[in-house]
C-alpha atoms as a PDB file:
ATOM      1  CA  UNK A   1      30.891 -19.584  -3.184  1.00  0.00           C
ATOM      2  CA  UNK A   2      27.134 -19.397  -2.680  1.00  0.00           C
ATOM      3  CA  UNK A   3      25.959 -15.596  -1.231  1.00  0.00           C
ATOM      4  CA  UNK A   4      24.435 -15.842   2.328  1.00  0.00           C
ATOM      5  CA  UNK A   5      20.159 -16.298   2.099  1.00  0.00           C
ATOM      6  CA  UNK A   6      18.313 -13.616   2.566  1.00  0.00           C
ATOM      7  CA  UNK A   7      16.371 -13.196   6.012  1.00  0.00           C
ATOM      8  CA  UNK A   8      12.832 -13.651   5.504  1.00  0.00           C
ATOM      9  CA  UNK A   9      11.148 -10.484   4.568  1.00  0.00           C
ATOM     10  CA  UNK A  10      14.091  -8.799   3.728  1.00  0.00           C
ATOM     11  CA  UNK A  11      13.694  -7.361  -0.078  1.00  0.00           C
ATOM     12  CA  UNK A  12      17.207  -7.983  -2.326  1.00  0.00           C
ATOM     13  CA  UNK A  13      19.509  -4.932  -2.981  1.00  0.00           C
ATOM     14  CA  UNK A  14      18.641  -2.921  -5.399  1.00  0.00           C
ATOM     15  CA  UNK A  15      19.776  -2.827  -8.881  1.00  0.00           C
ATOM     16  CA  UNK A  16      19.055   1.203  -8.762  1.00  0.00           C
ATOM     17  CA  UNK A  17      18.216   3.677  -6.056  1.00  0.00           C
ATOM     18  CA  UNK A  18      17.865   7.167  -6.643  1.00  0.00           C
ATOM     19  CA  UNK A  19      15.530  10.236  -4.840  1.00  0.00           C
ATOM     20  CA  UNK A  20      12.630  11.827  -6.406  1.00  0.00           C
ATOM     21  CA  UNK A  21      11.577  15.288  -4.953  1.00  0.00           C
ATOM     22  CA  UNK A  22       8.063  16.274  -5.218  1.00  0.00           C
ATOM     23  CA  UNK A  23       6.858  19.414  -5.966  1.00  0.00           C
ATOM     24  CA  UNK A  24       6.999  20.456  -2.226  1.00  0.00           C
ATOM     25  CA  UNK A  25      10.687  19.738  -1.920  1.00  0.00           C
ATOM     26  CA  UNK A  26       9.926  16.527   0.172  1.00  0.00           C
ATOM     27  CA  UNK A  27      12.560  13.787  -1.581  1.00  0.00           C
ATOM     28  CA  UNK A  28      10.864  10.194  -1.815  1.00  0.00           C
ATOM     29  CA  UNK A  29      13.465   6.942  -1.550  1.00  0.00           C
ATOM     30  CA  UNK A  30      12.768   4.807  -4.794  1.00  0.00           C
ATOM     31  CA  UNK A  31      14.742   1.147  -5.388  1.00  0.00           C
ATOM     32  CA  UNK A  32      14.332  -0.068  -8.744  1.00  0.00           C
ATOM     33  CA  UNK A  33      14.637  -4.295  -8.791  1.00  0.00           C
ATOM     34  CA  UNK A  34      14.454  -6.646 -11.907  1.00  0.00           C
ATOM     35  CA  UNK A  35      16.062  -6.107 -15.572  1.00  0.00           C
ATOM     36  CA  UNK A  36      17.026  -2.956 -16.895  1.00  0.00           C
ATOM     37  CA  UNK A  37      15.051  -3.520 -19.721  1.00  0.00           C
ATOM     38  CA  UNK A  38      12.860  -0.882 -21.468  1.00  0.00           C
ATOM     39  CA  UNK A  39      10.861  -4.143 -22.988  1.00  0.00           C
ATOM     40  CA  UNK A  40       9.949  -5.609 -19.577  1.00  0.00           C
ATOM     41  CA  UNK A  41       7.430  -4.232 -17.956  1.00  0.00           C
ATOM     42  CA  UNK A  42       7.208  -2.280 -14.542  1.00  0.00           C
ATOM     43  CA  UNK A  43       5.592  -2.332 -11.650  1.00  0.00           C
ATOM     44  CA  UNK A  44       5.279   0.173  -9.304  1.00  0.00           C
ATOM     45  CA  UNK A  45       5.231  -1.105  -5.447  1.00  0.00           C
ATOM     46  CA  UNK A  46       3.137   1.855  -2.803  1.00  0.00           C
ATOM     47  CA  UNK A  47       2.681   0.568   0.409  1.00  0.00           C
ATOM     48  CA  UNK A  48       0.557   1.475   3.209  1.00  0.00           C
ATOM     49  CA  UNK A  49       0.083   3.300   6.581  1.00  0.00           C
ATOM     50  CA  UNK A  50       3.184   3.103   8.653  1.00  0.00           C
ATOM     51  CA  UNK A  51       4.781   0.945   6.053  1.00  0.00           C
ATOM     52  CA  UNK A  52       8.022   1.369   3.875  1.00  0.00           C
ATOM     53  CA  UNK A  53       9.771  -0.632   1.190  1.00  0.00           C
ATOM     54  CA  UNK A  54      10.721  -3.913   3.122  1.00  0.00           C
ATOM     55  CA  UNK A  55       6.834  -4.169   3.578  1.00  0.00           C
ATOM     56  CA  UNK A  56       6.893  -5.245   0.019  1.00  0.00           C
ATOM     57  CA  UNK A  57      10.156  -7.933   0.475  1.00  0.00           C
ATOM     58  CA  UNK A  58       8.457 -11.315  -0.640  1.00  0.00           C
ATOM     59  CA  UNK A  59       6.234  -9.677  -3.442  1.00  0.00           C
ATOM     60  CA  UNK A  60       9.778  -8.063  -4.812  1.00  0.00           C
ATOM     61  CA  UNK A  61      11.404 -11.603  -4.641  1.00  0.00           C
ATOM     62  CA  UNK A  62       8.606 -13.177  -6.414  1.00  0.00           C
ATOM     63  CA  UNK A  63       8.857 -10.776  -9.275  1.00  0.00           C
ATOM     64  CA  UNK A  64      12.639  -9.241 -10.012  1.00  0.00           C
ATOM     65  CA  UNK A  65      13.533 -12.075 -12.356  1.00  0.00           C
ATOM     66  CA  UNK A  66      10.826 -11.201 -14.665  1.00  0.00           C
ATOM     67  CA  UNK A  67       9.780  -7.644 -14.286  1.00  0.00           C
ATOM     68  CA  UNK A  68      10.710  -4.162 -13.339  1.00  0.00           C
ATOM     69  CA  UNK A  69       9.802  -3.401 -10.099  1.00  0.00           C
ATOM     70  CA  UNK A  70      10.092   0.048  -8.779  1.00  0.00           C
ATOM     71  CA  UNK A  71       9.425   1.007  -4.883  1.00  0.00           C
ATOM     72  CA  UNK A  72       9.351   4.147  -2.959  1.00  0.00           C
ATOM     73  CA  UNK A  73       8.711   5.239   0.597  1.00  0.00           C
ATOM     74  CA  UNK A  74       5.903   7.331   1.437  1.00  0.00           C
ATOM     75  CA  UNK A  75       6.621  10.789   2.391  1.00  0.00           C
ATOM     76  CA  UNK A  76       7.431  10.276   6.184  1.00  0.00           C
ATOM     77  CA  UNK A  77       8.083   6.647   6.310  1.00  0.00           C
ATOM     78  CA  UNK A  78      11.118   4.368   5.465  1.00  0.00           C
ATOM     79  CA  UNK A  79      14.329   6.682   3.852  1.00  0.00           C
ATOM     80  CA  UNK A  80      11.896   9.166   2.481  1.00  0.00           C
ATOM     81  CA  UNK A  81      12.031  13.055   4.148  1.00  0.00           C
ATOM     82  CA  UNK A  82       9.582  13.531   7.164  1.00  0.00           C
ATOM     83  CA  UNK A  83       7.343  16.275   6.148  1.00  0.00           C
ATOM     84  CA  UNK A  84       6.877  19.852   7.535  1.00  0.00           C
ATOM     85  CA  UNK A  85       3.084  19.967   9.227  1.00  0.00           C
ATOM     86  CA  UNK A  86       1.166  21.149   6.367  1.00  0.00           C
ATOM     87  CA  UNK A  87       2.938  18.546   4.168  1.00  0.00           C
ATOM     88  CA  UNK A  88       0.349  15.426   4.593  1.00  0.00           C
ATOM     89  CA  UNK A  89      -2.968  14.980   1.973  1.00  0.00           C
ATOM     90  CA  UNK A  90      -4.744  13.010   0.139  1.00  0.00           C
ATOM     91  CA  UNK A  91      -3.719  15.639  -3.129  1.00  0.00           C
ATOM     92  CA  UNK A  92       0.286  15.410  -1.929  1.00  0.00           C
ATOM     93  CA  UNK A  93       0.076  11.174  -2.396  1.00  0.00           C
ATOM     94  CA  UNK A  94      -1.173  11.505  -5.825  1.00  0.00           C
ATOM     95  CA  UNK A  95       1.387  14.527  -6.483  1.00  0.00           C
ATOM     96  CA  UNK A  96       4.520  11.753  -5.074  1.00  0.00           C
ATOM     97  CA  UNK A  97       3.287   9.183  -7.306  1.00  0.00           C
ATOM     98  CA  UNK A  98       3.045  11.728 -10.646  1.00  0.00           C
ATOM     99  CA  UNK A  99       6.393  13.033  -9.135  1.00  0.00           C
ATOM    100  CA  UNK A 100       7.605   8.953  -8.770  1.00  0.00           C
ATOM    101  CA  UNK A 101       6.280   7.915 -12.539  1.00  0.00           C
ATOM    102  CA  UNK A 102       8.503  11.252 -13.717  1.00  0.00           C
ATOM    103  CA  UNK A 103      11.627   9.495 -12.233  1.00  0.00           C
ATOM    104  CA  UNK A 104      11.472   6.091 -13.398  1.00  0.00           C
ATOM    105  CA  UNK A 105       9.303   5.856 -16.630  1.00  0.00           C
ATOM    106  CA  UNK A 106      10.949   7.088 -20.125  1.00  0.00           C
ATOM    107  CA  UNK A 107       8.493   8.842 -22.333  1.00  0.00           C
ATOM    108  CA  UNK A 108       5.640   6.611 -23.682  1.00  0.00           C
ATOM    109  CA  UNK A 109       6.121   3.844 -20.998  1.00  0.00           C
ATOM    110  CA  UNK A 110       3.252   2.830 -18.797  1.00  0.00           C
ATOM    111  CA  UNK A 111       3.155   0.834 -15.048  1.00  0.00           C
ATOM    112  CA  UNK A 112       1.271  -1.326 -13.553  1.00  0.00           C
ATOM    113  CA  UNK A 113       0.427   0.296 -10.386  1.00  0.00           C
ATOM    114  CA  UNK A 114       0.148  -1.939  -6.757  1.00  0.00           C
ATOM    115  CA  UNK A 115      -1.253  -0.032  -3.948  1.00  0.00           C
ATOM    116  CA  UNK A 116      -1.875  -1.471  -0.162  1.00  0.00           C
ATOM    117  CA  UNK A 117      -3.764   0.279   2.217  1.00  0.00           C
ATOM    118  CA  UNK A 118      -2.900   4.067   2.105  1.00  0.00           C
ATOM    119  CA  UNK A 119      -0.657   2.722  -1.145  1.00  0.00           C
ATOM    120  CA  UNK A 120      -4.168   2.080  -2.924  1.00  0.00           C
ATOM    121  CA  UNK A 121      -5.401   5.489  -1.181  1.00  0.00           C
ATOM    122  CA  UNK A 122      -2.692   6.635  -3.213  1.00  0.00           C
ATOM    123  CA  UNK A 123      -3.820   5.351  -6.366  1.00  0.00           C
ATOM    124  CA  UNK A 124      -6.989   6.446  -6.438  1.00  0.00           C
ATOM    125  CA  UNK A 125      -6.180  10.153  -5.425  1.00  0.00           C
ATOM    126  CA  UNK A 126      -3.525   9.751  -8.429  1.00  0.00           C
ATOM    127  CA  UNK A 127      -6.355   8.900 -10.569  1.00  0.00           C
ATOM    128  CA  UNK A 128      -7.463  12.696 -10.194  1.00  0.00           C
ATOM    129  CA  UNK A 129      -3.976  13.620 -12.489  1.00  0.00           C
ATOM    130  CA  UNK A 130      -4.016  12.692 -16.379  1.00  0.00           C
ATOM    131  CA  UNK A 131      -0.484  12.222 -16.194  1.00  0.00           C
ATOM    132  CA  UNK A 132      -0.561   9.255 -13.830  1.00  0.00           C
ATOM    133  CA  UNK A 133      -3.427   7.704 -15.589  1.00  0.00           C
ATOM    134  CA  UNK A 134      -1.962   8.086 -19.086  1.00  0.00           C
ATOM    135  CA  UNK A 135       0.836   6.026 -17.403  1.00  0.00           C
ATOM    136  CA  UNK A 136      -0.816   3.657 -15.635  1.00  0.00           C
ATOM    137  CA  UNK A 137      -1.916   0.390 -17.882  1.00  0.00           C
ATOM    138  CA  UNK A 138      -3.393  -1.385 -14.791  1.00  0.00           C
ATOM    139  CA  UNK A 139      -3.639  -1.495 -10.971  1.00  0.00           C
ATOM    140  CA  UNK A 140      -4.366  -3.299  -7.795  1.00  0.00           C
ATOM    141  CA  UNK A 141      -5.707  -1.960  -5.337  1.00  0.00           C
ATOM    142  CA  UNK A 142      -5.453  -4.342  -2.094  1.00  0.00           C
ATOM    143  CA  UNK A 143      -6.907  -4.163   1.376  1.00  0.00           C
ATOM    144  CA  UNK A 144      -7.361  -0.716   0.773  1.00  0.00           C
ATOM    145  CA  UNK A 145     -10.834   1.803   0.954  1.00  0.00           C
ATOM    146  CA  UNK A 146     -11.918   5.239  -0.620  1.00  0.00           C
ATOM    147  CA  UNK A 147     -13.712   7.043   2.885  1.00  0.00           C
ATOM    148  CA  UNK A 148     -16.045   5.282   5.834  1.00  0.00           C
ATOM    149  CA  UNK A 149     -12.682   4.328   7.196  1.00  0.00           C
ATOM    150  CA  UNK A 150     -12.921   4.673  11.050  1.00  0.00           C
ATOM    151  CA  UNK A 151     -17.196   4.322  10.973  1.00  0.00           C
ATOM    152  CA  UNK A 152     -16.345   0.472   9.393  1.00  0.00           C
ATOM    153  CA  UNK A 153     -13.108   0.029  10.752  1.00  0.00           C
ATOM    154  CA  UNK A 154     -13.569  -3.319  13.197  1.00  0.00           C
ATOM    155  CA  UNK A 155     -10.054  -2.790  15.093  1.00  0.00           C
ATOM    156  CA  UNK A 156     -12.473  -1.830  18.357  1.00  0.00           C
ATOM    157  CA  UNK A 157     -15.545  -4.448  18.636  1.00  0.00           C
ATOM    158  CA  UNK A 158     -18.114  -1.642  19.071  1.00  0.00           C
ATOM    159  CA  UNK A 159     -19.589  -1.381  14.917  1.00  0.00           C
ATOM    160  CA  UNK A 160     -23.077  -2.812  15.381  1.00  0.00           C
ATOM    161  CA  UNK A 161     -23.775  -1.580  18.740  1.00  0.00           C
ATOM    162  CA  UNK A 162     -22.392   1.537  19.052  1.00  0.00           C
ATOM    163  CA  UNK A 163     -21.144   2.524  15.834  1.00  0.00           C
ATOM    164  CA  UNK A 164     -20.526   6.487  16.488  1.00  0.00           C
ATOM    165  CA  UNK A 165     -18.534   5.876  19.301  1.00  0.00           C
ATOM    166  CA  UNK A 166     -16.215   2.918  17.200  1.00  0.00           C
ATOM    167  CA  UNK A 167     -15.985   5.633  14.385  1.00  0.00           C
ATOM    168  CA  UNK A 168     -14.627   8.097  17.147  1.00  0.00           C
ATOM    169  CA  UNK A 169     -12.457   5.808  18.773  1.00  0.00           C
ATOM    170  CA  UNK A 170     -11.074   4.370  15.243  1.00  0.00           C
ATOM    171  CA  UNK A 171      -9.967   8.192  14.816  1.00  0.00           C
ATOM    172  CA  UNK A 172      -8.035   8.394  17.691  1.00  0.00           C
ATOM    173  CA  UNK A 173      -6.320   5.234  17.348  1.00  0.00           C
ATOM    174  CA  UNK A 174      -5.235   6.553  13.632  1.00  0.00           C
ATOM    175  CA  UNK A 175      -4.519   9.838  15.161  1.00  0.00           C
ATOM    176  CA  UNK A 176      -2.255   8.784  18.059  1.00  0.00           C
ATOM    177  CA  UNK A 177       1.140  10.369  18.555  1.00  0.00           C
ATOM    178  CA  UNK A 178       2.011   8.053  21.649  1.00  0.00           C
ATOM    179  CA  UNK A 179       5.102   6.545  20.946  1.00  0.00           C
ATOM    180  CA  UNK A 180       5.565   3.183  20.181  1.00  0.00           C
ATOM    181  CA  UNK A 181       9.133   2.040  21.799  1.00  0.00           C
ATOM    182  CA  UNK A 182      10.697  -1.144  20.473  1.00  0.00           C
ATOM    183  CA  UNK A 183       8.379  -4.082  19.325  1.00  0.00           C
ATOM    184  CA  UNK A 184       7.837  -6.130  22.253  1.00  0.00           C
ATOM    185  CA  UNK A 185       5.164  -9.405  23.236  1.00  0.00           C
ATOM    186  CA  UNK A 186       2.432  -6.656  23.991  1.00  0.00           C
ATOM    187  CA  UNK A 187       2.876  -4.551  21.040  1.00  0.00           C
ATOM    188  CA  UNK A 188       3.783  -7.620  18.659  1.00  0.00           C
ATOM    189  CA  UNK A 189       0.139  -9.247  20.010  1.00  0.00           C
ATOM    190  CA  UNK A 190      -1.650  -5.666  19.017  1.00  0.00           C
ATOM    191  CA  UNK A 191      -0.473  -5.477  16.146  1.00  0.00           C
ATOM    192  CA  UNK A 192      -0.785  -9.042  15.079  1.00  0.00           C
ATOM    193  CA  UNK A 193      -4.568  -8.660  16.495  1.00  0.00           C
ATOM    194  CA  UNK A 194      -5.022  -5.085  14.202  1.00  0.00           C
ATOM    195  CA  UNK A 195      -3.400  -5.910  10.906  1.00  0.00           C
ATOM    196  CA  UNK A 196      -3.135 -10.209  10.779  1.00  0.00           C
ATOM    197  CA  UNK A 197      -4.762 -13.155   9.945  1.00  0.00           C
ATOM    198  CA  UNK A 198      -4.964 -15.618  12.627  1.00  0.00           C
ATOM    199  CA  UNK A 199      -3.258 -18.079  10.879  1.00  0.00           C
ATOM    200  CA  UNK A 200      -0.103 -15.469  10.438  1.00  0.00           C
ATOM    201  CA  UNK A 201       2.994 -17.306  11.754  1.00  0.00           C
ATOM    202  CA  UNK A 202       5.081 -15.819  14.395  1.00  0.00           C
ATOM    203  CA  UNK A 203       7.748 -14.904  12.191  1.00  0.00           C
ATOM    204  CA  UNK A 204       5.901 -12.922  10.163  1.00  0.00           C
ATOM    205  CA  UNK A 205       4.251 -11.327  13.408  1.00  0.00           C
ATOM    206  CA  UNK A 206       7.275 -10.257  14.380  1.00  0.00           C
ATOM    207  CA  UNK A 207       8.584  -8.477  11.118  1.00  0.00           C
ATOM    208  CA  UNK A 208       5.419  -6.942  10.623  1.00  0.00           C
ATOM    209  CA  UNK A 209       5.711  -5.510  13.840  1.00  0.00           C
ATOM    210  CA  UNK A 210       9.283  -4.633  13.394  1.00  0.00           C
ATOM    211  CA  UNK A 211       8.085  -3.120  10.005  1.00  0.00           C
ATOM    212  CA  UNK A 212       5.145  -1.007  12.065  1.00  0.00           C
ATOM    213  CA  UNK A 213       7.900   0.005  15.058  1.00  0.00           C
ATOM    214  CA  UNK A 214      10.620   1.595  12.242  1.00  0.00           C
ATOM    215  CA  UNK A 215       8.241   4.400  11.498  1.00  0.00           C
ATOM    216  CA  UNK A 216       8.201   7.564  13.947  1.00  0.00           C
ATOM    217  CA  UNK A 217       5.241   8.838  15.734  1.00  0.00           C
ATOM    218  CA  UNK A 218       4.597  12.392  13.625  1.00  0.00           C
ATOM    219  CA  UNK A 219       4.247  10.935  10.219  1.00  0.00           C
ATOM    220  CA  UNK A 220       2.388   8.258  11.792  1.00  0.00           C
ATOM    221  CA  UNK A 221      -0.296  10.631  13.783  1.00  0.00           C
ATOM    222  CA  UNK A 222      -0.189  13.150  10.896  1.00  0.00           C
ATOM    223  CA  UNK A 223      -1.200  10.858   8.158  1.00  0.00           C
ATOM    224  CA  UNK A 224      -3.850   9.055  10.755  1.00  0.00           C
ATOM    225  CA  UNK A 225      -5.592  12.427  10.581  1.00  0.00           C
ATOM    226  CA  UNK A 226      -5.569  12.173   7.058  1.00  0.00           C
ATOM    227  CA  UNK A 227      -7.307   8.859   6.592  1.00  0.00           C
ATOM    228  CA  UNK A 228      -9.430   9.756   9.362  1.00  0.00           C
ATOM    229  CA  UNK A 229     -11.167  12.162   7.276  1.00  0.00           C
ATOM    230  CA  UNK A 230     -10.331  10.437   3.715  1.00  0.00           C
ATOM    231  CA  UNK A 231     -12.844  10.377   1.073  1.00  0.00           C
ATOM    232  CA  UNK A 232     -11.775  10.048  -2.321  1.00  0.00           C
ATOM    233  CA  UNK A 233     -15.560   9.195  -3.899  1.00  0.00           C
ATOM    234  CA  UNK A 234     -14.700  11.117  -7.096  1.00  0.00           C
ATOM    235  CA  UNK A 235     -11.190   9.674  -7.422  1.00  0.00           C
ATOM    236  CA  UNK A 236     -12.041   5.624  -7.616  1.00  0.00           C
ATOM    237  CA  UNK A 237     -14.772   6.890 -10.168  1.00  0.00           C
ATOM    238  CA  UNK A 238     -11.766   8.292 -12.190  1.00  0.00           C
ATOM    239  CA  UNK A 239      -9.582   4.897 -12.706  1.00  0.00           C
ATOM    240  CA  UNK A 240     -10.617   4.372 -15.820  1.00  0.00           C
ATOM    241  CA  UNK A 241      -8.033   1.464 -16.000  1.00  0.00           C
ATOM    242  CA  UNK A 242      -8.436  -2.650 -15.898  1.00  0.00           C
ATOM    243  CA  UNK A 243      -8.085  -2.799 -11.778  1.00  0.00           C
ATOM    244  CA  UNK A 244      -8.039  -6.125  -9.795  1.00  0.00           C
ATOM    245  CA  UNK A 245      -9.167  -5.789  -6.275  1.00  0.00           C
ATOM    246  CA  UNK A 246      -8.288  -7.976  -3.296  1.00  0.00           C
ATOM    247  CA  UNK A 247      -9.070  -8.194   0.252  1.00  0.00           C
ATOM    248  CA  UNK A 248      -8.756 -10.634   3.265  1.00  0.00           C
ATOM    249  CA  UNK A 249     -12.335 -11.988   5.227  1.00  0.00           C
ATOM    250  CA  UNK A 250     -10.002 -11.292   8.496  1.00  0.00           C
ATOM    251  CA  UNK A 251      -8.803  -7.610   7.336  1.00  0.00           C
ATOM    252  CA  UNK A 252     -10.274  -5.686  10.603  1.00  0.00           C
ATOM    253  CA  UNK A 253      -9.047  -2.137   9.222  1.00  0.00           C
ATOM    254  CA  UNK A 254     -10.160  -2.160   6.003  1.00  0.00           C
ATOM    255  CA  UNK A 255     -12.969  -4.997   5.951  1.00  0.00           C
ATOM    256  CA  UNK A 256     -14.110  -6.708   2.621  1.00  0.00           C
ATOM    257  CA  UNK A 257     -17.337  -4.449   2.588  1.00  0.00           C
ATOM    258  CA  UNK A 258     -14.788  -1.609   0.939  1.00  0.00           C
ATOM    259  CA  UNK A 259     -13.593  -4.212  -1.642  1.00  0.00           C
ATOM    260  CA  UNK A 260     -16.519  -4.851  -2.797  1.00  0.00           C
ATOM    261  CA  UNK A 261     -17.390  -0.891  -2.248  1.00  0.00           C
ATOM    262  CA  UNK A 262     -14.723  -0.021  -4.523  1.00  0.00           C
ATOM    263  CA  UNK A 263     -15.253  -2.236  -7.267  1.00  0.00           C
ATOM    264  CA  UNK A 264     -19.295  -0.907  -7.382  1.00  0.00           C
ATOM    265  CA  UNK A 265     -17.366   2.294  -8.886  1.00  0.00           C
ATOM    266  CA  UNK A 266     -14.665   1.132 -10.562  1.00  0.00           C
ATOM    267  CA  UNK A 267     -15.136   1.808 -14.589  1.00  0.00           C
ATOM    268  CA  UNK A 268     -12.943  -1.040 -15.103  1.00  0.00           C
ATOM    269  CA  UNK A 269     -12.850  -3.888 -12.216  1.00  0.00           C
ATOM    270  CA  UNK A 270     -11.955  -6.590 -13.463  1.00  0.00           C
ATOM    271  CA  UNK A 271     -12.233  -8.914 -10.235  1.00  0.00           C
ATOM    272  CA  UNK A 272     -12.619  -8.931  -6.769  1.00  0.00           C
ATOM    273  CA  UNK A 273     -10.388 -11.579  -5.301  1.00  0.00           C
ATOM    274  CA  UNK A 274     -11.677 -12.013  -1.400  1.00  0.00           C
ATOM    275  CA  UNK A 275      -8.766 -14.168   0.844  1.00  0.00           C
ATOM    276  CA  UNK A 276     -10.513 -16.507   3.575  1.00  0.00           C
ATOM    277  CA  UNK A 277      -8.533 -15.959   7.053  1.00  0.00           C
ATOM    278  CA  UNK A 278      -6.199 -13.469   5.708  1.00  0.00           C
ATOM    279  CA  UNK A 279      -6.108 -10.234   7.745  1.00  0.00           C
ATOM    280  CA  UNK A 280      -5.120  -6.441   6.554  1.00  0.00           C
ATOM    281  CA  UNK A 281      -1.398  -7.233   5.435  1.00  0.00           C
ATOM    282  CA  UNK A 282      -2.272  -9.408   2.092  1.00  0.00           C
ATOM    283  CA  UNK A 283       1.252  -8.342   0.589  1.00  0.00           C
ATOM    284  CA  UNK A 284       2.874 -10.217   3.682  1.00  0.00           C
ATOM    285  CA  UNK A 285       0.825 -12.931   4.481  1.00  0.00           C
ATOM    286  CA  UNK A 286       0.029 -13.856   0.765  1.00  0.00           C
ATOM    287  CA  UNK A 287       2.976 -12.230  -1.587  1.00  0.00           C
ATOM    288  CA  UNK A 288       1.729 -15.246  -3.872  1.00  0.00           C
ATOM    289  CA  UNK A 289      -1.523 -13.990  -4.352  1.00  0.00           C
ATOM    290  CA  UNK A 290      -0.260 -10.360  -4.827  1.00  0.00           C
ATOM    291  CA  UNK A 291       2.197 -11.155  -7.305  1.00  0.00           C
ATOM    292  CA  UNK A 292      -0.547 -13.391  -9.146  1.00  0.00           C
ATOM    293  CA  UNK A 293      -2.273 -10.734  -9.686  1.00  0.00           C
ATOM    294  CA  UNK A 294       0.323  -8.048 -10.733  1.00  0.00           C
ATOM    295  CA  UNK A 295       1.528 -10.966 -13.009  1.00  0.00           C
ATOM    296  CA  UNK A 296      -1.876 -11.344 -14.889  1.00  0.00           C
ATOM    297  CA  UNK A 297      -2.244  -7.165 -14.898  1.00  0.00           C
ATOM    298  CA  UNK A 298       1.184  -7.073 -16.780  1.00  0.00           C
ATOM    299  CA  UNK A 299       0.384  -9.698 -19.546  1.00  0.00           C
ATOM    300  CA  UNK A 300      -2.866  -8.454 -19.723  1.00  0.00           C
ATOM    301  CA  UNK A 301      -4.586 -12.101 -18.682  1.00  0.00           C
ATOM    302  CA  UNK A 302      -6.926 -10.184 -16.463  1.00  0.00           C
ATOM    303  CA  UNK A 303     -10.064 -10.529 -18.939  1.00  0.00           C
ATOM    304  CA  UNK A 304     -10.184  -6.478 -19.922  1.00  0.00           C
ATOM    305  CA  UNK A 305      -7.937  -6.312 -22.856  1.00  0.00           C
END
């Protein structure tokens, strides 16, 4: 008998699932797809701002038959604990990830790391510890930025003419603790509007938003504050590994001008892949793309080795 399909956007079970604790105490979800091979090689799955695991889904079904591919919840989102207060930095995602690499990679064994949004935040601030970049044989960093975020957010149409008062109002959107209730038409359209392409089918609207809804209001306000004030300038100088960078012309919260940012100080960019129509969510509205790239990182096709 054939098993049921999957929903859409709904990743496969796991073939491993274990918690990590960081060096605060705060224990991290990580599911482990793909062979349990130490000759195949791994990929490690961060996702973004009010993300968790599922955001990844389509990426981890286009890539479990041939590689490893580990994911984890941010601290505060998905399975993961919710932090205490003072729990939430820029230092504490790079100290997950080192804690993350610990807990699935045997001694000598590098990753190839995939960051979205505050996943590629998380990257670069991991780039500041030897011991993730000793492990780390390649990354991409997608839809993602380094500081600047609210002053060249576009989420509020204000940039050109009033570009102090879109910073400030970019901050308290980020910063918001108002709850968010179930996805509904409203918030599905908002979100769609803030994170989408406008060619994003409704489907995919509505997971995304489902995906948004699941995570609570204090992580969410308490890491806003966080990227509010993000700058990780020394940190993206640091990745001294071959990195692929992609972005979407429609992303409104991180826009292409941080792509192409980014890969100005990167040591070792080794493209900048730019996704016409495609909005902020490039693992969801293009897993093909995504796992392209994390393909051509992992055989090293990506012209740096």
């Amino acid at each position: 008998m054939r098993p049921p399909p999957r929903m859409p956007f709904v990743p496969p079970a796991p073939g491993q699932q274990l918690m990590v604790t960081a060096p605060d105490g705060v224990r991290l979800n990580v599911e482990i797809h793909g062979p349990d091979d130490p000759g195949v090689p791994t990929v490690v799955l961060i996702h973004g701002w009010t993300c968790s695991i599922p955001f990844w889904a389509p990426v981890i079904e286009a890539l479990a038959g041939e590689l490893r591919v580990v994911g984890y919840d941010q601290r505060g989102h998905g399975a993961s604990d919710i932090p205490a207060a003072g729990q939430y930095s820029s230092e504490v995602l790079g100290q997950d990830l080192e804690a993350v690499l610990d807990g699935v990679l045997a001694g000598g064994q590098q990753a190839v790391l995939a960051g979205h949004s505050m996943g590629g935040m998380t990257v670069m601030a991991g780039a500041l510890r030897e011991s993730v970049i000793s492990r780390t044989s390649g990354v991409l960093l997608a839809s993602t930025g380094y500081a600047r975020l609210n002053a060249e957010a576009l989420v509020v149409p204000l940039t050109r003419r009033a570009p102090r008062l879109s910073a400030a109002l970019h901050g308290l959107l980020l910063a918001s603790p108002a709850p968010m209730g179930s996805p509904n038409p409203v918030s599905r359209a908002m979100l769609r509007y803030m994170t989408l392409g406008p060619g994003a089918s409704k489907d995919l609207a509505a997971r995304n938003a489902a995906i948004i809804h699941a995570c609570g209001r204090r992580p969410r306000s308490a890491w806003g504050r966080v990227l509010a004030r993000l700058d990780l300038t020394e940190a993206v100088s640091r990745l001294d590994v071959p990195t692929q960078v992609l972005v979407g012309s429609a992303d409104r919260l991180t826009p292409p001008v941080h792509a192409h940012r980014i890969a100005g100080r990167l040591p070792r960019c080794v493209g900048v892949t730019e996704l016409p129509g495609v909005g902020h969510m490039t693992p969801l509205e293009t897993p093909h793309v995504v796992a392209g790239l994390i393909r051509e990182l992992t055989t090293g096709r990506d012209g740096a080795r």
